[in-house]
Protein backbone atom coordinates (compact mmCIF):
# COMPACT_ATOMS: atom_id res chain seq x y z
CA UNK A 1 -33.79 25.48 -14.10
CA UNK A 2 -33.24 27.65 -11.31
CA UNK A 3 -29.76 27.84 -9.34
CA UNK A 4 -31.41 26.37 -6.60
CA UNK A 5 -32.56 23.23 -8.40
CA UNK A 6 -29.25 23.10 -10.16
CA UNK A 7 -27.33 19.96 -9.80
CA UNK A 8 -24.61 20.19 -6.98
CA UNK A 9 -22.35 17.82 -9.06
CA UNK A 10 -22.70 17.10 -12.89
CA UNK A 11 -20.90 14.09 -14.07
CA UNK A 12 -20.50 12.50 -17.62
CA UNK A 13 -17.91 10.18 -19.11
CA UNK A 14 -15.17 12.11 -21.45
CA UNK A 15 -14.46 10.12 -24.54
CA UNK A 16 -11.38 12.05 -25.65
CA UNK A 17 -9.42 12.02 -29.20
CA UNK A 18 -5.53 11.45 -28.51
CA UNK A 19 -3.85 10.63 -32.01
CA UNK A 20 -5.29 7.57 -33.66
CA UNK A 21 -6.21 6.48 -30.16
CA UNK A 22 -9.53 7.18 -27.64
CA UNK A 23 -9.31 7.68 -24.08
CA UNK A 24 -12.05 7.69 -21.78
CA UNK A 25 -12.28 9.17 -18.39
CA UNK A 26 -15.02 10.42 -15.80
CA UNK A 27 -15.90 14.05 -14.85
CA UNK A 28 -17.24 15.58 -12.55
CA UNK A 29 -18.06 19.48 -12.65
CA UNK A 30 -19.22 21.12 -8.75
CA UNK A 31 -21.72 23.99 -9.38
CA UNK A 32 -19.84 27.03 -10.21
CA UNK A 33 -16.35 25.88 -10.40
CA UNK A 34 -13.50 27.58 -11.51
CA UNK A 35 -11.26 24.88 -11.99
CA UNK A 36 -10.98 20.89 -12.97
CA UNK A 37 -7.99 18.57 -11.62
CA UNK A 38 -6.69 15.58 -14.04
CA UNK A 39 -5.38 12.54 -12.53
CA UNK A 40 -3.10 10.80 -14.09
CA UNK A 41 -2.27 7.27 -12.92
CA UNK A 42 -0.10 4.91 -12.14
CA UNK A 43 1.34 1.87 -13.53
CA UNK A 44 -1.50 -0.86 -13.47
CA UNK A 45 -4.12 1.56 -12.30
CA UNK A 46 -7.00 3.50 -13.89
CA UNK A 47 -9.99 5.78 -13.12
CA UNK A 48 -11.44 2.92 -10.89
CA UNK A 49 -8.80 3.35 -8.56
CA UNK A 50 -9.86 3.51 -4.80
CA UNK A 51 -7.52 5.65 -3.59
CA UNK A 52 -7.58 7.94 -6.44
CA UNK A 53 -11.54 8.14 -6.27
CA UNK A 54 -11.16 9.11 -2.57
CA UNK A 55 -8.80 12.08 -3.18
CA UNK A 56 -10.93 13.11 -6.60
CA UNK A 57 -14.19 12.93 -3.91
CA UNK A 58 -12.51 14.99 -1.29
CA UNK A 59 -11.46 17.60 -3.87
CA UNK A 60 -15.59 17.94 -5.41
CA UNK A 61 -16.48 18.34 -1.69
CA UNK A 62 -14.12 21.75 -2.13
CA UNK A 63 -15.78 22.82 -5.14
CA UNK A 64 -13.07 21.60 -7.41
CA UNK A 65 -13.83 19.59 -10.72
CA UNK A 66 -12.28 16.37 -11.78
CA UNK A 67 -11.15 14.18 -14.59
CA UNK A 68 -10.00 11.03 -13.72
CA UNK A 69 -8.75 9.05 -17.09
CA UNK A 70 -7.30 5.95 -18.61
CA UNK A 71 -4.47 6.79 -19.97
CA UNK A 72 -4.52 3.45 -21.91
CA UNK A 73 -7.07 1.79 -23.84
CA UNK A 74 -7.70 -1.67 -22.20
CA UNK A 75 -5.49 -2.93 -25.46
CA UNK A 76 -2.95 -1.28 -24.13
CA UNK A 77 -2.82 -1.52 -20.62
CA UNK A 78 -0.52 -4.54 -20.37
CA UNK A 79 2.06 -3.71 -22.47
CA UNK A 80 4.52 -2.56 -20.08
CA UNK A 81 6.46 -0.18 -22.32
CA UNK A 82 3.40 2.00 -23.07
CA UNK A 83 2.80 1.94 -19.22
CA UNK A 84 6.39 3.35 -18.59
CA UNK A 85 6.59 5.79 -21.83
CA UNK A 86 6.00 8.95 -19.78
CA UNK A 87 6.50 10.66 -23.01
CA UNK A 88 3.14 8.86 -24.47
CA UNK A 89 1.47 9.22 -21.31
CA UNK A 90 2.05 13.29 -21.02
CA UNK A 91 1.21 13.85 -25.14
CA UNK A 92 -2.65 12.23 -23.68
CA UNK A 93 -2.79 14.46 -20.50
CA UNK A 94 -2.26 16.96 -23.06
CA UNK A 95 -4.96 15.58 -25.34
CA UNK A 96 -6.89 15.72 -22.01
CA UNK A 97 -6.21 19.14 -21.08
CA UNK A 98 -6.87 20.56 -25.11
CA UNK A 99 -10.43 18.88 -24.96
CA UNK A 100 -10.95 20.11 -21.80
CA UNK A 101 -9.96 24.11 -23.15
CA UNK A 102 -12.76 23.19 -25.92
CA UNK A 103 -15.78 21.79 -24.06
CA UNK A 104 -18.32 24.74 -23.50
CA UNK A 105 -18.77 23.34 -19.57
CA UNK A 106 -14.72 23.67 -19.17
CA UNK A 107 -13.24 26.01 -20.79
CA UNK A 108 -11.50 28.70 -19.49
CA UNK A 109 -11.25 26.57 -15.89
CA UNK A 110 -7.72 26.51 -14.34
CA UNK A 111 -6.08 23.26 -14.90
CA UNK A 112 -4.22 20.99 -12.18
CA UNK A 113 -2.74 17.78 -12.42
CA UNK A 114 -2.46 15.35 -10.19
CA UNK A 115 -0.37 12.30 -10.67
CA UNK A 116 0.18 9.07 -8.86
CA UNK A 117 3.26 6.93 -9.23
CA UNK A 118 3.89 7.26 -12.75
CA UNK A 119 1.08 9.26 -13.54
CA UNK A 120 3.26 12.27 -11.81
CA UNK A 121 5.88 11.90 -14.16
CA UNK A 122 3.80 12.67 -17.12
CA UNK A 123 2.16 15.26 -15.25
CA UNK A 124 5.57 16.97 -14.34
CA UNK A 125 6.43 16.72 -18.17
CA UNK A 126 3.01 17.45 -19.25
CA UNK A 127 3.35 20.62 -17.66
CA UNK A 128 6.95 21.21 -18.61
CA UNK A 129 5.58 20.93 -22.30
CA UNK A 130 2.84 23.39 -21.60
CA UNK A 131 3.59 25.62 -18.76
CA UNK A 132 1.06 28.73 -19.83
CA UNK A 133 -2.24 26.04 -19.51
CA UNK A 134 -1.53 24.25 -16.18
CA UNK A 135 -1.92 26.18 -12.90
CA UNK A 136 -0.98 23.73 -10.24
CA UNK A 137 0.60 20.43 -9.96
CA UNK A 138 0.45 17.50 -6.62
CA UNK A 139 2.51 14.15 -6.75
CA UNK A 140 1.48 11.66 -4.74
CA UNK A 141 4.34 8.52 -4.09
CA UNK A 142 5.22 9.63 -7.81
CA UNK A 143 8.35 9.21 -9.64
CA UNK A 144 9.56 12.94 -10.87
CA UNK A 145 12.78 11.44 -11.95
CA UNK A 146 10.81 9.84 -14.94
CA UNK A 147 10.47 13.52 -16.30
CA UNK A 148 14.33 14.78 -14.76
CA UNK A 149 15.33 16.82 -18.69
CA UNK A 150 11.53 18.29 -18.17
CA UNK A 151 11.83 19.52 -14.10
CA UNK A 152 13.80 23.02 -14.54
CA UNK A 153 11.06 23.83 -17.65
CA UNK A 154 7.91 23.44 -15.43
CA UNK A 155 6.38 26.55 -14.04
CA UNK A 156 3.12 25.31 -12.02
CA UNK A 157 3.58 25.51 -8.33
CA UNK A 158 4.35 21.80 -7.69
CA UNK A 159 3.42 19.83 -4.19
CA UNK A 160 5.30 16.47 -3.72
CA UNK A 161 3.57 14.26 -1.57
CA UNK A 162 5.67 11.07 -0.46
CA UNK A 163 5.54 8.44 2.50
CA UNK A 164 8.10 8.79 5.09
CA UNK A 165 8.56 4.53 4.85
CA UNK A 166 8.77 4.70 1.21
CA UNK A 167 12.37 4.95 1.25
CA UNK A 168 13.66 4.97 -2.00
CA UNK A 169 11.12 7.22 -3.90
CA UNK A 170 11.61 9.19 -1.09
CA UNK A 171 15.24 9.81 -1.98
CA UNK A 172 13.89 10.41 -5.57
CA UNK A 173 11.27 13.01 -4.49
CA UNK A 174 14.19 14.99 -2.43
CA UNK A 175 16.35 14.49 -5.62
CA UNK A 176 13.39 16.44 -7.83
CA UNK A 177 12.88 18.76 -5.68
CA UNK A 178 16.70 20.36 -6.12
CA UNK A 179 16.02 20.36 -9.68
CA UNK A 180 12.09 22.01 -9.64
CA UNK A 181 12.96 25.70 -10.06
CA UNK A 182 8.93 26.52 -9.63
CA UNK A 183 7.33 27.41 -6.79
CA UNK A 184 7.66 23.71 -4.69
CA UNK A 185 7.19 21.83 -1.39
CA UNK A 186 7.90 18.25 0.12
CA UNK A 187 5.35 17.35 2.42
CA UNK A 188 6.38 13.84 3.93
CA UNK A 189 3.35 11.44 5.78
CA UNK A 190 5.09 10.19 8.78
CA UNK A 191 4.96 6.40 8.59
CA UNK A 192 3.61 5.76 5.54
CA UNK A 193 4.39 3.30 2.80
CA UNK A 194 4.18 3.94 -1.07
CA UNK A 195 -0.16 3.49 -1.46
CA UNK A 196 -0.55 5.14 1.75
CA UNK A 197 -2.15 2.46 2.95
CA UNK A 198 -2.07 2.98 6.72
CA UNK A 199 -4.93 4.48 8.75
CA UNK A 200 -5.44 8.46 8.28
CA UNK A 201 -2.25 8.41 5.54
CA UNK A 202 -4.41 8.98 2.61
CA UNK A 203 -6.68 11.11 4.21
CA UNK A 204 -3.79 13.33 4.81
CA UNK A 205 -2.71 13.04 1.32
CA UNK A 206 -6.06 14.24 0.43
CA UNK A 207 -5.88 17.23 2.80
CA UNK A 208 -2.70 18.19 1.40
CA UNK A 209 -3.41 17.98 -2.18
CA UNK A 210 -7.04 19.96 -1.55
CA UNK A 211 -5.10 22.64 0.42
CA UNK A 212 -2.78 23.16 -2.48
CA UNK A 213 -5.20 23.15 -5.55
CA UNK A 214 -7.41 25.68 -3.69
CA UNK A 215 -4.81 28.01 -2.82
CA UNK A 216 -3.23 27.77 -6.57
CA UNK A 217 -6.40 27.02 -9.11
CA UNK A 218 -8.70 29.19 -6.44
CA UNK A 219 -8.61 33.06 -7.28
CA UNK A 220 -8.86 35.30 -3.72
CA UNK A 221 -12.32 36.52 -3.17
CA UNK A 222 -12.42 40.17 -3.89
């Protein structure tokens, strides 16, 4: 096959070993990438989400790859302790990212997280646990404060993303932030609420996130 009738976007479902559990997730691999994004989400969401398949879209459109996972095997999924053991959750991002590192299409990509709700917590202690394999890390309305011990341990430039109406986890973001000691930055959506629901908030989530990944998991063209 020639470059030019290469595939602009090759996408397969992962089916990924994590202990004596399986989790699934889709990626999606831009021709000639350098890197691959996880997302990891929230409580009561999945790799179906919407608004996480918007932002995982807008990132492919900038050459990045993604993996967008369960987390949970449907089994799982409504037992709310395993949805709020951020512990569990990061030890299968890492499962993720080590099956990623061995795939002959991924490895050697930089790695980026990106977590929603929840899902940021086990990225920030995902990447706490493994700071040498993960280049760059976004939080979107995410709760940091789930991985507080873990925040002075990670290393990855770290983008919090939070609504300016969603109060509370608002207060929690600010809170995180004091205690990142990594390269970091609060970028606040005026008016928005915790799903960014309102018109133009997620696409400036998106924006935001894609501006960070490429400047972190993008080297400088020579």
């Amino acid at each position: 096959m020639s470059p030019a009738d290469e595939p602009r976007l090759r996408e397969h479902e992962a089916i990924i070993p994590a202990g004596e559990r399986t989790i699934r997730g889709t990626l999606r691999l831009p021709a000639g990438t350098g890197a691959v994004v996880v997302f990891a989400h929230g409580s009561g969401s999945g790799r179906f989400s919407p608004r996480n398949q918007y932002v995982a879209q807008v990132l492919e459109d900038a050459g990045l790859g993604t993996l967008l996972l369960d987390l949970l095997e449907e089994a799982e999924a409504n037992d709310r302790a395993k949805v709020f053991d951020i512990g569990l959750l990061a030890q299968r991002l890492q499962a993720a990212a080590g099956w990623l590192a061995a795939q002959p299409e991924t490895r050697g990509l930089r790695l980026g997280y990106f977590g929603a709700s929840t899902g940021a917590g086990a990225a920030l202690l995902a990447a706490a646990r493994a700071p040498d394999s993960v280049a760059a890390v976004v939080s979107r309305g995410g709760r940091p404060d789930l991985a507080r011990d873990a925040l002075p341990h990670v290393t990855a430039p770290t983008l919090l993303i939070v609504g300016g109406d969603d109060e509370i986890v608002l207060e929690l973001n600010r809170e995180a932030f004091d205690q990142l000691t990594c390269i970091r930055q609060l970028d606040i959506v005026p008016g928005a609420s915790h799903l960014f629901p309102e018109p133009g908030a997620l696409e400036e989530v998106a924006r935001l996130a894609r501006e960070w990944f490429h400047h972190y998991l993008t080297p400088p063209s020579s």
